[in-house]
Every structure is written in C-alpha cells, then in structure tokens.
PDB file of N, CA and C in Angstrom:
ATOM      1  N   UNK A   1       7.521   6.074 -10.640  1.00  0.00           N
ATOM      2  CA  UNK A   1       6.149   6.242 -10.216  1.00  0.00           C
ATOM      3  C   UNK A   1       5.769   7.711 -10.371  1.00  0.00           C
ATOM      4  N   UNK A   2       4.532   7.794 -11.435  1.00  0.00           N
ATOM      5  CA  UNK A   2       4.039   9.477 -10.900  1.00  0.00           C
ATOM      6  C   UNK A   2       2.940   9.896 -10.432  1.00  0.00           C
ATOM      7  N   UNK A   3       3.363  11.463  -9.538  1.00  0.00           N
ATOM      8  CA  UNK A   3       2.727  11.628  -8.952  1.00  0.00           C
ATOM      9  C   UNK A   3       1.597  12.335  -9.298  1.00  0.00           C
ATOM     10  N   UNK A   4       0.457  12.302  -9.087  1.00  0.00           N
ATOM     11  CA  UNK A   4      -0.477  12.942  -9.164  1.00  0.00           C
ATOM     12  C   UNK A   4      -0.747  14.082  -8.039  1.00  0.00           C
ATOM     13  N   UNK A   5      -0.638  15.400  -8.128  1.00  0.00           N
ATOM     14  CA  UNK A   5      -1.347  16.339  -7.221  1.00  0.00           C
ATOM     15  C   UNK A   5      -2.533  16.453  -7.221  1.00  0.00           C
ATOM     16  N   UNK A   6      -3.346  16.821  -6.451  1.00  0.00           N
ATOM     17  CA  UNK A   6      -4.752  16.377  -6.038  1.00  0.00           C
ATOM     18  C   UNK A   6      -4.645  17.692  -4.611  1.00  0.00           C
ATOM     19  N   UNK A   7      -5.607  18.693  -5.183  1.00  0.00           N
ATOM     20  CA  UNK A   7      -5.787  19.928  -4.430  1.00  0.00           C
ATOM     21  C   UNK A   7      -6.876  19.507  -3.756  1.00  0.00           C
ATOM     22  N   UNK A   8      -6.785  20.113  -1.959  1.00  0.00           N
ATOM     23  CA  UNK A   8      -7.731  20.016  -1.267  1.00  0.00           C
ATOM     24  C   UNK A   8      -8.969  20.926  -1.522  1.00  0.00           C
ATOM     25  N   UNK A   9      -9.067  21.750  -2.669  1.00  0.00           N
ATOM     26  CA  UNK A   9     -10.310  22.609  -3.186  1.00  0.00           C
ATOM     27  C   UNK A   9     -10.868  21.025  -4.180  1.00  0.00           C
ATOM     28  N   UNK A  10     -10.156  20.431  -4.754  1.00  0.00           N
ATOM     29  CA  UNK A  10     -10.935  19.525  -4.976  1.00  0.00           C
ATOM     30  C   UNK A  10     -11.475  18.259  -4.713  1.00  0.00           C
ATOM     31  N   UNK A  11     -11.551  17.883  -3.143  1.00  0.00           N
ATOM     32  CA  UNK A  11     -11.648  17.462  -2.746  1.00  0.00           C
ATOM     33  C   UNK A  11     -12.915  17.749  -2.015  1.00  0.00           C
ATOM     34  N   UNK A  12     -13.073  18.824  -1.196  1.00  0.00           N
ATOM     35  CA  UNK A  12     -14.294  19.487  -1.038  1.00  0.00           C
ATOM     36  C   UNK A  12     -14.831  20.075  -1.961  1.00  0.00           C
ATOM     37  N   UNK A  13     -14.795  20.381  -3.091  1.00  0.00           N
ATOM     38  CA  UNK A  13     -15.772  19.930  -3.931  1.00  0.00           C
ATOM     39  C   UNK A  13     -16.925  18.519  -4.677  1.00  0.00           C
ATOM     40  N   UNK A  14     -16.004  17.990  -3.913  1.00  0.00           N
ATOM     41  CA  UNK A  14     -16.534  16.485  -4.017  1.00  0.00           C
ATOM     42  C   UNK A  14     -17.519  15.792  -2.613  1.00  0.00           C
ATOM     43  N   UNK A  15     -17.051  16.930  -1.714  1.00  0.00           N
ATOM     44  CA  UNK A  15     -17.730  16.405  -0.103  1.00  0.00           C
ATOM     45  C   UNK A  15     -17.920  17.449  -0.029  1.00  0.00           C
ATOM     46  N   UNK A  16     -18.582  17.021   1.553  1.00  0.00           N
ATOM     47  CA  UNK A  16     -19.563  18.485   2.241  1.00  0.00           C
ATOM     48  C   UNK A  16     -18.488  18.762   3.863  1.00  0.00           C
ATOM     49  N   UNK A  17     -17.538  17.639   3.561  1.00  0.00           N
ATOM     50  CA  UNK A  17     -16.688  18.193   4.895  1.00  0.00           C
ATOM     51  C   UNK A  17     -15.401  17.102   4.236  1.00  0.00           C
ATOM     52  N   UNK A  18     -13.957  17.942   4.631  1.00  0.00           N
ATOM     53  CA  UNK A  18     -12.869  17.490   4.047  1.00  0.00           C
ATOM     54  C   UNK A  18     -12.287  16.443   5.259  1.00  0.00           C
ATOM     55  N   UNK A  19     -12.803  16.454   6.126  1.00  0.00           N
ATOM     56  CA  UNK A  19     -11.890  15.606   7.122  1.00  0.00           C
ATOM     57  C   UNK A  19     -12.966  14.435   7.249  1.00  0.00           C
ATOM     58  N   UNK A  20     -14.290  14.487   6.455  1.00  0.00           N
ATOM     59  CA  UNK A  20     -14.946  13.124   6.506  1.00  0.00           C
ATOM     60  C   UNK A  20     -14.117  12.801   5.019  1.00  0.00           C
ATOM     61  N   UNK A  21     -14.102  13.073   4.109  1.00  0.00           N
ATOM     62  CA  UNK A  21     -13.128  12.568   3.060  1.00  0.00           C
ATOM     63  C   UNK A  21     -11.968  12.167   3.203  1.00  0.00           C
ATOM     64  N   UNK A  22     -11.235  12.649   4.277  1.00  0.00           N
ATOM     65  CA  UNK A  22     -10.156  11.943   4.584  1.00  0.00           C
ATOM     66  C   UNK A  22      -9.951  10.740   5.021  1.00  0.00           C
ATOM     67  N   UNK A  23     -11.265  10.711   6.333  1.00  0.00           N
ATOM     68  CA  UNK A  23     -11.522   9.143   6.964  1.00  0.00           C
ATOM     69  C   UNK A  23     -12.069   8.221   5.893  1.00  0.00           C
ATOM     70  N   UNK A  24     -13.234   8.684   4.604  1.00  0.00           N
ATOM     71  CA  UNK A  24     -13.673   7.733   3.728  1.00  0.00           C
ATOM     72  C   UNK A  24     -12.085   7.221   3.067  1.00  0.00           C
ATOM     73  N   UNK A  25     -11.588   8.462   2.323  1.00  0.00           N
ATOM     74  CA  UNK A  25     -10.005   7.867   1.842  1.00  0.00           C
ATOM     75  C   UNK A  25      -9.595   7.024   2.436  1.00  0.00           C
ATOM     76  N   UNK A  26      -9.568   7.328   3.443  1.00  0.00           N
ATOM     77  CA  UNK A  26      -8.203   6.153   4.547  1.00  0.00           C
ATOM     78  C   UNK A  26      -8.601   4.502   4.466  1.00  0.00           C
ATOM     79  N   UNK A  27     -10.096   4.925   4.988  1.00  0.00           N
ATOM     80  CA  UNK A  27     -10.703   3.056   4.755  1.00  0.00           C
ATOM     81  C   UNK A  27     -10.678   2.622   3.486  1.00  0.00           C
ATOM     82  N   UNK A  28     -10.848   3.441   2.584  1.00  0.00           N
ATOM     83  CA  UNK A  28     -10.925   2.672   1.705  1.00  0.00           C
ATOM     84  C   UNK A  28      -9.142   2.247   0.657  1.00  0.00           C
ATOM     85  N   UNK A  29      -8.315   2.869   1.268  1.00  0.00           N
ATOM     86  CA  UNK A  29      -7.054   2.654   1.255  1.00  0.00           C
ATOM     87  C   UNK A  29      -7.051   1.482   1.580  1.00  0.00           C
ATOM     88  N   UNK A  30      -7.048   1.397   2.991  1.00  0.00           N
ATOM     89  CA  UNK A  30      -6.731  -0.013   3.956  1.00  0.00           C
ATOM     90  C   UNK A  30      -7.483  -0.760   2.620  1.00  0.00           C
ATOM     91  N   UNK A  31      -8.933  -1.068   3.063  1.00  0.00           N
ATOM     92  CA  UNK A  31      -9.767  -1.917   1.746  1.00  0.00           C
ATOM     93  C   UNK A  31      -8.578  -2.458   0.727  1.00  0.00           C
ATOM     94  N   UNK A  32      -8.313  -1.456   0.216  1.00  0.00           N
ATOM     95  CA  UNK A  32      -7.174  -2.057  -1.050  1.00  0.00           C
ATOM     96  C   UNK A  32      -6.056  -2.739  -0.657  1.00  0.00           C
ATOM     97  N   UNK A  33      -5.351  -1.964  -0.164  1.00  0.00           N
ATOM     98  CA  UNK A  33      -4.331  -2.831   0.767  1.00  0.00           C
ATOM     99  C   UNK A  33      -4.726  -4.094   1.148  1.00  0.00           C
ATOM    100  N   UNK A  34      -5.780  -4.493   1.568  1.00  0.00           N
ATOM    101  CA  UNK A  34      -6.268  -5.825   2.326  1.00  0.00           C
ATOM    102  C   UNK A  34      -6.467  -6.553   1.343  1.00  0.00           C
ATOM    103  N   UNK A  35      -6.770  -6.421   0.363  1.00  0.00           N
ATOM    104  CA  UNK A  35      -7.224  -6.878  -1.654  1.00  0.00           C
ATOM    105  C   UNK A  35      -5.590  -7.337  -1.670  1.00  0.00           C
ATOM    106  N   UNK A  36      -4.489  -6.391  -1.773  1.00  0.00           N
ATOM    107  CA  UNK A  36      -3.372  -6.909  -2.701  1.00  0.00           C
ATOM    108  C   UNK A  36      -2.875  -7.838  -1.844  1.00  0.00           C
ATOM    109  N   UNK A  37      -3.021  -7.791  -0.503  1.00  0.00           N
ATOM    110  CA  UNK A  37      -2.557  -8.356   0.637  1.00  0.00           C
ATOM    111  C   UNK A  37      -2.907 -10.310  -0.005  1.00  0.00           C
ATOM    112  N   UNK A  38      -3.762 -10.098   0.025  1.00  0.00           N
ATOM    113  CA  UNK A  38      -5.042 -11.456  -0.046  1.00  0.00           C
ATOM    114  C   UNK A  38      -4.343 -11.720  -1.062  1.00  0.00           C
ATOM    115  N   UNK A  39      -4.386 -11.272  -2.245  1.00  0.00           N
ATOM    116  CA  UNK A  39      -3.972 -11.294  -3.759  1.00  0.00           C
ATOM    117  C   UNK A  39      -2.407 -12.567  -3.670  1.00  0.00           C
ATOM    118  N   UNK A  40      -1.387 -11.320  -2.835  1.00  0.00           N
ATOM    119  CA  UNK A  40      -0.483 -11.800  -2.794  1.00  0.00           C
ATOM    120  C   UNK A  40      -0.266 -12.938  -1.937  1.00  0.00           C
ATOM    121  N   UNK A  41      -0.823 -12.933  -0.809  1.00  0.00           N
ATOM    122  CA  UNK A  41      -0.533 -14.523   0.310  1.00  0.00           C
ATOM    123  C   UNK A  41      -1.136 -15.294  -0.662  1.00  0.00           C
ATOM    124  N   UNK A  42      -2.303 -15.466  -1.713  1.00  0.00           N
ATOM    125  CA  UNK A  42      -2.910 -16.584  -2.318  1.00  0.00           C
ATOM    126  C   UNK A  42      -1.648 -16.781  -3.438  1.00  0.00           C
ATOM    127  N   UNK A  43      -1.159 -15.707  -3.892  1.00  0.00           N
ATOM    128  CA  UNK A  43      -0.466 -16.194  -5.177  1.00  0.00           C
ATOM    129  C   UNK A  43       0.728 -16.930  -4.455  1.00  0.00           C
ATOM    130  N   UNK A  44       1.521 -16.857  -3.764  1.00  0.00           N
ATOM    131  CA  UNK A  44       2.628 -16.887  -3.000  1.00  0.00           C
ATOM    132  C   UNK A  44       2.852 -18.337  -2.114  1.00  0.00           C
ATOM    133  N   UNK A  45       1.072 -18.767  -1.719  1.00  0.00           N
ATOM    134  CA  UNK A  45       0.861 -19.869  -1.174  1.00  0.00           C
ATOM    135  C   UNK A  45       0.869 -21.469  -2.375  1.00  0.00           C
ATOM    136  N   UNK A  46       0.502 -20.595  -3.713  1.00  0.00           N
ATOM    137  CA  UNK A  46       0.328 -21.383  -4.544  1.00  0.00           C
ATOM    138  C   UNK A  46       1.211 -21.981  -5.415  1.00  0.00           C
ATOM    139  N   UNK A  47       2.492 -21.335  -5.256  1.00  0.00           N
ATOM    140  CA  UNK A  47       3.792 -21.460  -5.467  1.00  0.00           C
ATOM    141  C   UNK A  47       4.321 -23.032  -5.008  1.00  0.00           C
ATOM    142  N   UNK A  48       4.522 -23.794  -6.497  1.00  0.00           N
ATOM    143  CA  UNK A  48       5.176 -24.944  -5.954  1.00  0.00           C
ATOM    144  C   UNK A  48       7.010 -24.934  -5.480  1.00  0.00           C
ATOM    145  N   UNK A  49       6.887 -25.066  -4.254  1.00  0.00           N
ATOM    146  CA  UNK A  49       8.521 -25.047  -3.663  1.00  0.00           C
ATOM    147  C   UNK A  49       9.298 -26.911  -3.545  1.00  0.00           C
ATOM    148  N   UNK A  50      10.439 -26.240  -3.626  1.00  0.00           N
ATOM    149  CA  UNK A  50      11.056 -27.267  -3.661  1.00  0.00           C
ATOM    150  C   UNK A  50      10.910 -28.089  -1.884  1.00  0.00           C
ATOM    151  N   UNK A  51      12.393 -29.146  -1.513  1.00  0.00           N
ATOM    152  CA  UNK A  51      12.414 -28.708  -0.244  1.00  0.00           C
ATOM    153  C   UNK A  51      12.750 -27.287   0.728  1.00  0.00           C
ATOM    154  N   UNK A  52      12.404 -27.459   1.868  1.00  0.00           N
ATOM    155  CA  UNK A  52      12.966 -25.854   2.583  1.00  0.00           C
ATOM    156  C   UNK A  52      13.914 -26.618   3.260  1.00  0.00           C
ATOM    157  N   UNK A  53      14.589 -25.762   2.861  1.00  0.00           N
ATOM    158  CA  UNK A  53      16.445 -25.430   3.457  1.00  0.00           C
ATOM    159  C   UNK A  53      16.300 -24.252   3.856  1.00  0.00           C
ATOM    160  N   UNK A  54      16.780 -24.475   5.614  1.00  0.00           N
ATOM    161  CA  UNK A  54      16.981 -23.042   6.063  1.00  0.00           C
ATOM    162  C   UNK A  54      18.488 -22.096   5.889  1.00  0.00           C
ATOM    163  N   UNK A  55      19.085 -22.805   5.387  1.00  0.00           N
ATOM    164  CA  UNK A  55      20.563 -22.068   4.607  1.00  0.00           C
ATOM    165  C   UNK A  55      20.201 -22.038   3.252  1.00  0.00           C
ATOM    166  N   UNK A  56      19.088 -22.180   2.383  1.00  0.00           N
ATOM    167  CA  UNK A  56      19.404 -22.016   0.858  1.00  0.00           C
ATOM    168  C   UNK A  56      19.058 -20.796   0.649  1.00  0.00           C
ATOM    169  N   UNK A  57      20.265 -20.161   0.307  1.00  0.00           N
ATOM    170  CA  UNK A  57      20.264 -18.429  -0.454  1.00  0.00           C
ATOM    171  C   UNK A  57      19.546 -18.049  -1.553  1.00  0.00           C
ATOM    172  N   UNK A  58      19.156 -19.191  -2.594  1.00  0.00           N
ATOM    173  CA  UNK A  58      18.406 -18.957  -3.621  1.00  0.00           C
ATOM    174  C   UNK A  58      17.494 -18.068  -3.582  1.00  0.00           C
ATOM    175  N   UNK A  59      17.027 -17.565  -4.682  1.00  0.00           N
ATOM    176  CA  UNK A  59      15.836 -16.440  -5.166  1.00  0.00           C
ATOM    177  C   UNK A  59      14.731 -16.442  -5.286  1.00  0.00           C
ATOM    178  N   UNK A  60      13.943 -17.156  -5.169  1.00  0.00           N
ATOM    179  CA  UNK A  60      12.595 -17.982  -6.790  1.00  0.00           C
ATOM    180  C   UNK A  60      12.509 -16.893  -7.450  1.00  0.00           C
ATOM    181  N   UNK A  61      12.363 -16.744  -8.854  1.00  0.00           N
ATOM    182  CA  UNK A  61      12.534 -15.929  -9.500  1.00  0.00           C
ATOM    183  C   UNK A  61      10.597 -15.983  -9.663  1.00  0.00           C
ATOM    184  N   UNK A  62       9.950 -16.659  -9.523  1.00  0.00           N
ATOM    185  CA  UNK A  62       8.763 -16.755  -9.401  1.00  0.00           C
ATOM    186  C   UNK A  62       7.621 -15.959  -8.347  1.00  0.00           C
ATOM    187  N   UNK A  63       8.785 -16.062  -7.116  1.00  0.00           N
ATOM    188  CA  UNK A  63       8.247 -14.654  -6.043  1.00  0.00           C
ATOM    189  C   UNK A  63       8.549 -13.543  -6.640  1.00  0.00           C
ATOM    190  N   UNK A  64       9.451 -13.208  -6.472  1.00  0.00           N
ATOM    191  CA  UNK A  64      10.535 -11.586  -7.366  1.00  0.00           C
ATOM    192  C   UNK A  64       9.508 -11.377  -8.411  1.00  0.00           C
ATOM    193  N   UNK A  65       8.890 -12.517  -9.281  1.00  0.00           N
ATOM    194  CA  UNK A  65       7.709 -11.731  -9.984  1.00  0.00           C
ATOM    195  C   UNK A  65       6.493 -11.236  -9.578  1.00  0.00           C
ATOM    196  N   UNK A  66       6.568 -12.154  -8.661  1.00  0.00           N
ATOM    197  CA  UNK A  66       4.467 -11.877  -8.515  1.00  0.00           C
ATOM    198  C   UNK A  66       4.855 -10.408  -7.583  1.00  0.00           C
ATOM    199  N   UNK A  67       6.195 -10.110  -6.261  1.00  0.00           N
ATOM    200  CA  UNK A  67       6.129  -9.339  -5.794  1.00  0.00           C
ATOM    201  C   UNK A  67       6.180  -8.111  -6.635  1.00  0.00           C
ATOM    202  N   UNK A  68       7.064  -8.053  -7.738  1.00  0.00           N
ATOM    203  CA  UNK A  68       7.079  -6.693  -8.331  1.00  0.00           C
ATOM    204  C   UNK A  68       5.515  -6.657  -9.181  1.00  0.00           C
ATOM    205  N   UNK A  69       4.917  -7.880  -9.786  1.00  0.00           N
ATOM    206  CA  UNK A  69       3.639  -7.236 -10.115  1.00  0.00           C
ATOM    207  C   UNK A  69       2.676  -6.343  -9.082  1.00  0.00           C
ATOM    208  N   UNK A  70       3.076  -7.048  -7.994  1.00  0.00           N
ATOM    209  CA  UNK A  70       1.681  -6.229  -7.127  1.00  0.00           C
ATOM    210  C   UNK A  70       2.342  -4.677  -6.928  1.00  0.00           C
ATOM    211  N   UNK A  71       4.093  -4.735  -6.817  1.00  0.00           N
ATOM    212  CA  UNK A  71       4.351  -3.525  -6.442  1.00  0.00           C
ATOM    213  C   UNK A  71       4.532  -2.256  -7.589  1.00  0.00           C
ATOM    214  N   UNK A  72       4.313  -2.936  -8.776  1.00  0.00           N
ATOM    215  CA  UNK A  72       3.826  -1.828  -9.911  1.00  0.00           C
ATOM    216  C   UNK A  72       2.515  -1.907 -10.102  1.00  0.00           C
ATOM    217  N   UNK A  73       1.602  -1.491  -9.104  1.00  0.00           N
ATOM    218  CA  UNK A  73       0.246  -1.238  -9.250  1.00  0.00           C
ATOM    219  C   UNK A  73       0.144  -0.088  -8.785  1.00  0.00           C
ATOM    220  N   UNK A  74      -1.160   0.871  -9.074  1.00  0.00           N
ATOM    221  CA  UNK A  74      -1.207   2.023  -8.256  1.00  0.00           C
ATOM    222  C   UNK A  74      -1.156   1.452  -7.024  1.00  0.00           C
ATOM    223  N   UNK A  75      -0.906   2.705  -5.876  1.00  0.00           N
ATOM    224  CA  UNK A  75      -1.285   2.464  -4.736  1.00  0.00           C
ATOM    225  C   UNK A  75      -2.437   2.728  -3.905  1.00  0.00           C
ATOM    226  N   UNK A  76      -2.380   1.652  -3.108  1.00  0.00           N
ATOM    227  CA  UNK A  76      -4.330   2.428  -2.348  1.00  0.00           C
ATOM    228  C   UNK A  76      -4.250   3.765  -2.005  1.00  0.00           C
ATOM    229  N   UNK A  77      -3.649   4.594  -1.986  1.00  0.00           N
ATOM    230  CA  UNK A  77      -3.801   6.051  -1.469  1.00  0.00           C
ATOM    231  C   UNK A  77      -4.651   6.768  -2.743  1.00  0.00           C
ATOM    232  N   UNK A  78      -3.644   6.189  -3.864  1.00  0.00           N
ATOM    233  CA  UNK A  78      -4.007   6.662  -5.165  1.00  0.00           C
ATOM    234  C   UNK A  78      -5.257   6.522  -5.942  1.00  0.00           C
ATOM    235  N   UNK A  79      -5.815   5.369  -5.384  1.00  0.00           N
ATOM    236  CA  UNK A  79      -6.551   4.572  -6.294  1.00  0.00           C
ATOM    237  C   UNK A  79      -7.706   5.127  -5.085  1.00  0.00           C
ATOM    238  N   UNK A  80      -7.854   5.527  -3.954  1.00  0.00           N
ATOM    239  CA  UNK A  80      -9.342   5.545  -3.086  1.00  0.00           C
ATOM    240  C   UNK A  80      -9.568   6.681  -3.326  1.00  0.00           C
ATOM    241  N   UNK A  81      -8.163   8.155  -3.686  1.00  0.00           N
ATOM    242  CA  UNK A  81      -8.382   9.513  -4.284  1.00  0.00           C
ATOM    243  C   UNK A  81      -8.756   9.382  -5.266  1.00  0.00           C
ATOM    244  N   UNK A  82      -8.626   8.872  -6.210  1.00  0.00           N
ATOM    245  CA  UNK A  82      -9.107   8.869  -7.513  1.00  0.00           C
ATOM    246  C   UNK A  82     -10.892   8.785  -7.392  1.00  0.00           C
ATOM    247  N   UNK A  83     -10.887   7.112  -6.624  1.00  0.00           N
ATOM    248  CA  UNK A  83     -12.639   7.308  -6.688  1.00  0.00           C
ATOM    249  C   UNK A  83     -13.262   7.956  -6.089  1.00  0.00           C
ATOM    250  N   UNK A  84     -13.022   8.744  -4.771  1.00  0.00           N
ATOM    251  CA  UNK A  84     -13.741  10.184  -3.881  1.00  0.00           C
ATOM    252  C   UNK A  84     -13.944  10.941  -5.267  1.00  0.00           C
ATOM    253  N   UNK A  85     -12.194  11.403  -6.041  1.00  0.00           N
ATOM    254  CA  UNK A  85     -12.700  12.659  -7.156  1.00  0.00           C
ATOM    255  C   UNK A  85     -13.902  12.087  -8.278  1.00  0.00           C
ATOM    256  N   UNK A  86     -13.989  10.958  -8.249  1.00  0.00           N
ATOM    257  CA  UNK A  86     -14.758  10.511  -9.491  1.00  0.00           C
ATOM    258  C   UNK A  86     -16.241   9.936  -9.329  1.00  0.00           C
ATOM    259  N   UNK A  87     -15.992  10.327  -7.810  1.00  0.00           N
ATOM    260  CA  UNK A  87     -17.785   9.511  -6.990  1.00  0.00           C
ATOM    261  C   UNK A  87     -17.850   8.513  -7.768  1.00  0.00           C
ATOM    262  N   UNK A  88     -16.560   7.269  -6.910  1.00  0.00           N
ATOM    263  CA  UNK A  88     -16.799   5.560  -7.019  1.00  0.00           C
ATOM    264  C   UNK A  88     -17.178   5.162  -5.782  1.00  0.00           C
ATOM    265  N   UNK A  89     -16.997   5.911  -4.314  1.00  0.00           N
ATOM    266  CA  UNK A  89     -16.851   5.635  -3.374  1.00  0.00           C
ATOM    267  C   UNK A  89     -18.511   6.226  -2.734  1.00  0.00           C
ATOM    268  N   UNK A  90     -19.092   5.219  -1.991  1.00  0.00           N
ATOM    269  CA  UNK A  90     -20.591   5.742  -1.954  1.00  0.00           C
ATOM    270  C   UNK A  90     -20.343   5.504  -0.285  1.00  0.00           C
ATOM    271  N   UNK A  91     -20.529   6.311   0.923  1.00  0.00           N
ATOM    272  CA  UNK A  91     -20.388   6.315   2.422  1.00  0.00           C
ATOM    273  C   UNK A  91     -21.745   7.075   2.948  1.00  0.00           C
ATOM    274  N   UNK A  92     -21.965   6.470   4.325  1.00  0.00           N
ATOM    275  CA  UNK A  92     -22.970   6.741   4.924  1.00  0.00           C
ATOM    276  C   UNK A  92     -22.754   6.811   6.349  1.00  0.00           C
ATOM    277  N   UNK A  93     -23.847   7.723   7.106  1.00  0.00           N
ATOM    278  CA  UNK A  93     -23.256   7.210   8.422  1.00  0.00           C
ATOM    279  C   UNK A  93     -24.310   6.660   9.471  1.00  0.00           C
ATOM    280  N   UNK A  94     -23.520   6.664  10.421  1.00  0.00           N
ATOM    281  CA  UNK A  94     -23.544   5.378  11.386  1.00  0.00           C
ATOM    282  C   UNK A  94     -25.112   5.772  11.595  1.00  0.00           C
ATOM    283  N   UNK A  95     -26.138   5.240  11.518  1.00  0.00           N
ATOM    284  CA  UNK A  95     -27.344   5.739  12.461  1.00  0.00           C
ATOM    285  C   UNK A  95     -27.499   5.271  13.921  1.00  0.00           C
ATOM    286  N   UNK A  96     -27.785   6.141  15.115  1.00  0.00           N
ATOM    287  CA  UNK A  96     -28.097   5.937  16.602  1.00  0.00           C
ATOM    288  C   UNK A  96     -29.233   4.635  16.490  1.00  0.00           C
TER     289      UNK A  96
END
C-alpha cells in the first residue's frame, strides 16, 4: 500500500479553518466505510453456502475473494483527503 503525504499547508489552503477539515474528513471517511461495509454484508449475504457445520474448518475461497477485493481498495481516510484537496466534498453549516 502507498502512502501518500498530504501537508497540513495544503489542506488549509483548501479551507478557511483546518480543524473544520478535519471533522468534514472524518465524516466523510465514516460515509465510505459505511459504502464498503454495505458493499460487503450484500456481497457476502449473497453467497450460496452449503450446509452450516459448526466444526467445518473449510475456507470459501469465494469470501477470501470478495474480502481481499474490498481490502485492496483505497481507504476512506485516503479517498475523503483526496476529495477536500480536489473540492469533491461540498459542507455547510448547521443554521440556528
């Protein structure tokens, strides 16, 4: 996996305050996370199984895939920095 550095000068260059960029980052982390989450319980549910045996050691080689697809994806940390630096991410706030 590589890493990308990502300087906090450019970050506030992108915002008008770095610790509201942090909270936009964060949600929109989770956001993703909650996407692969979904992604994966649907793929995982859809999986035809045999019977369940609570002693069978077997593998499915069919989970072992779908899990390593989701886990060679960027990660939400990566992917919500990316769109702050690239203004994908559009936030507003709360009005009284």
């Amino acid at each position: 996996m590589e890493v990308k550095p990502i300087t906090l000068q450019d970050i506030d260059l992108k915002t008008n305050n770095i610790y509201e960029a942090v909270i936009v980052v964060a949600r929109r982390a989770r956001q993703i996370n909650d996407e692969y989450r979904l992604e994966y319980n649907e793929a995982v549910n859809n999986l035809v199984t045999g019977p369940e045996d609570e002693f069978d050691d077997r593998v499915n080689p069919e989970l072992v895939k779908i899990s390593q697809e989701i886990e060679g994806r960027p990660k939400p940390h990566q992917l919500s920095l990316d769109e702050l630096i690239n203004k994908d991410i559009e936030y507003r706030f709360k009005e009284d």
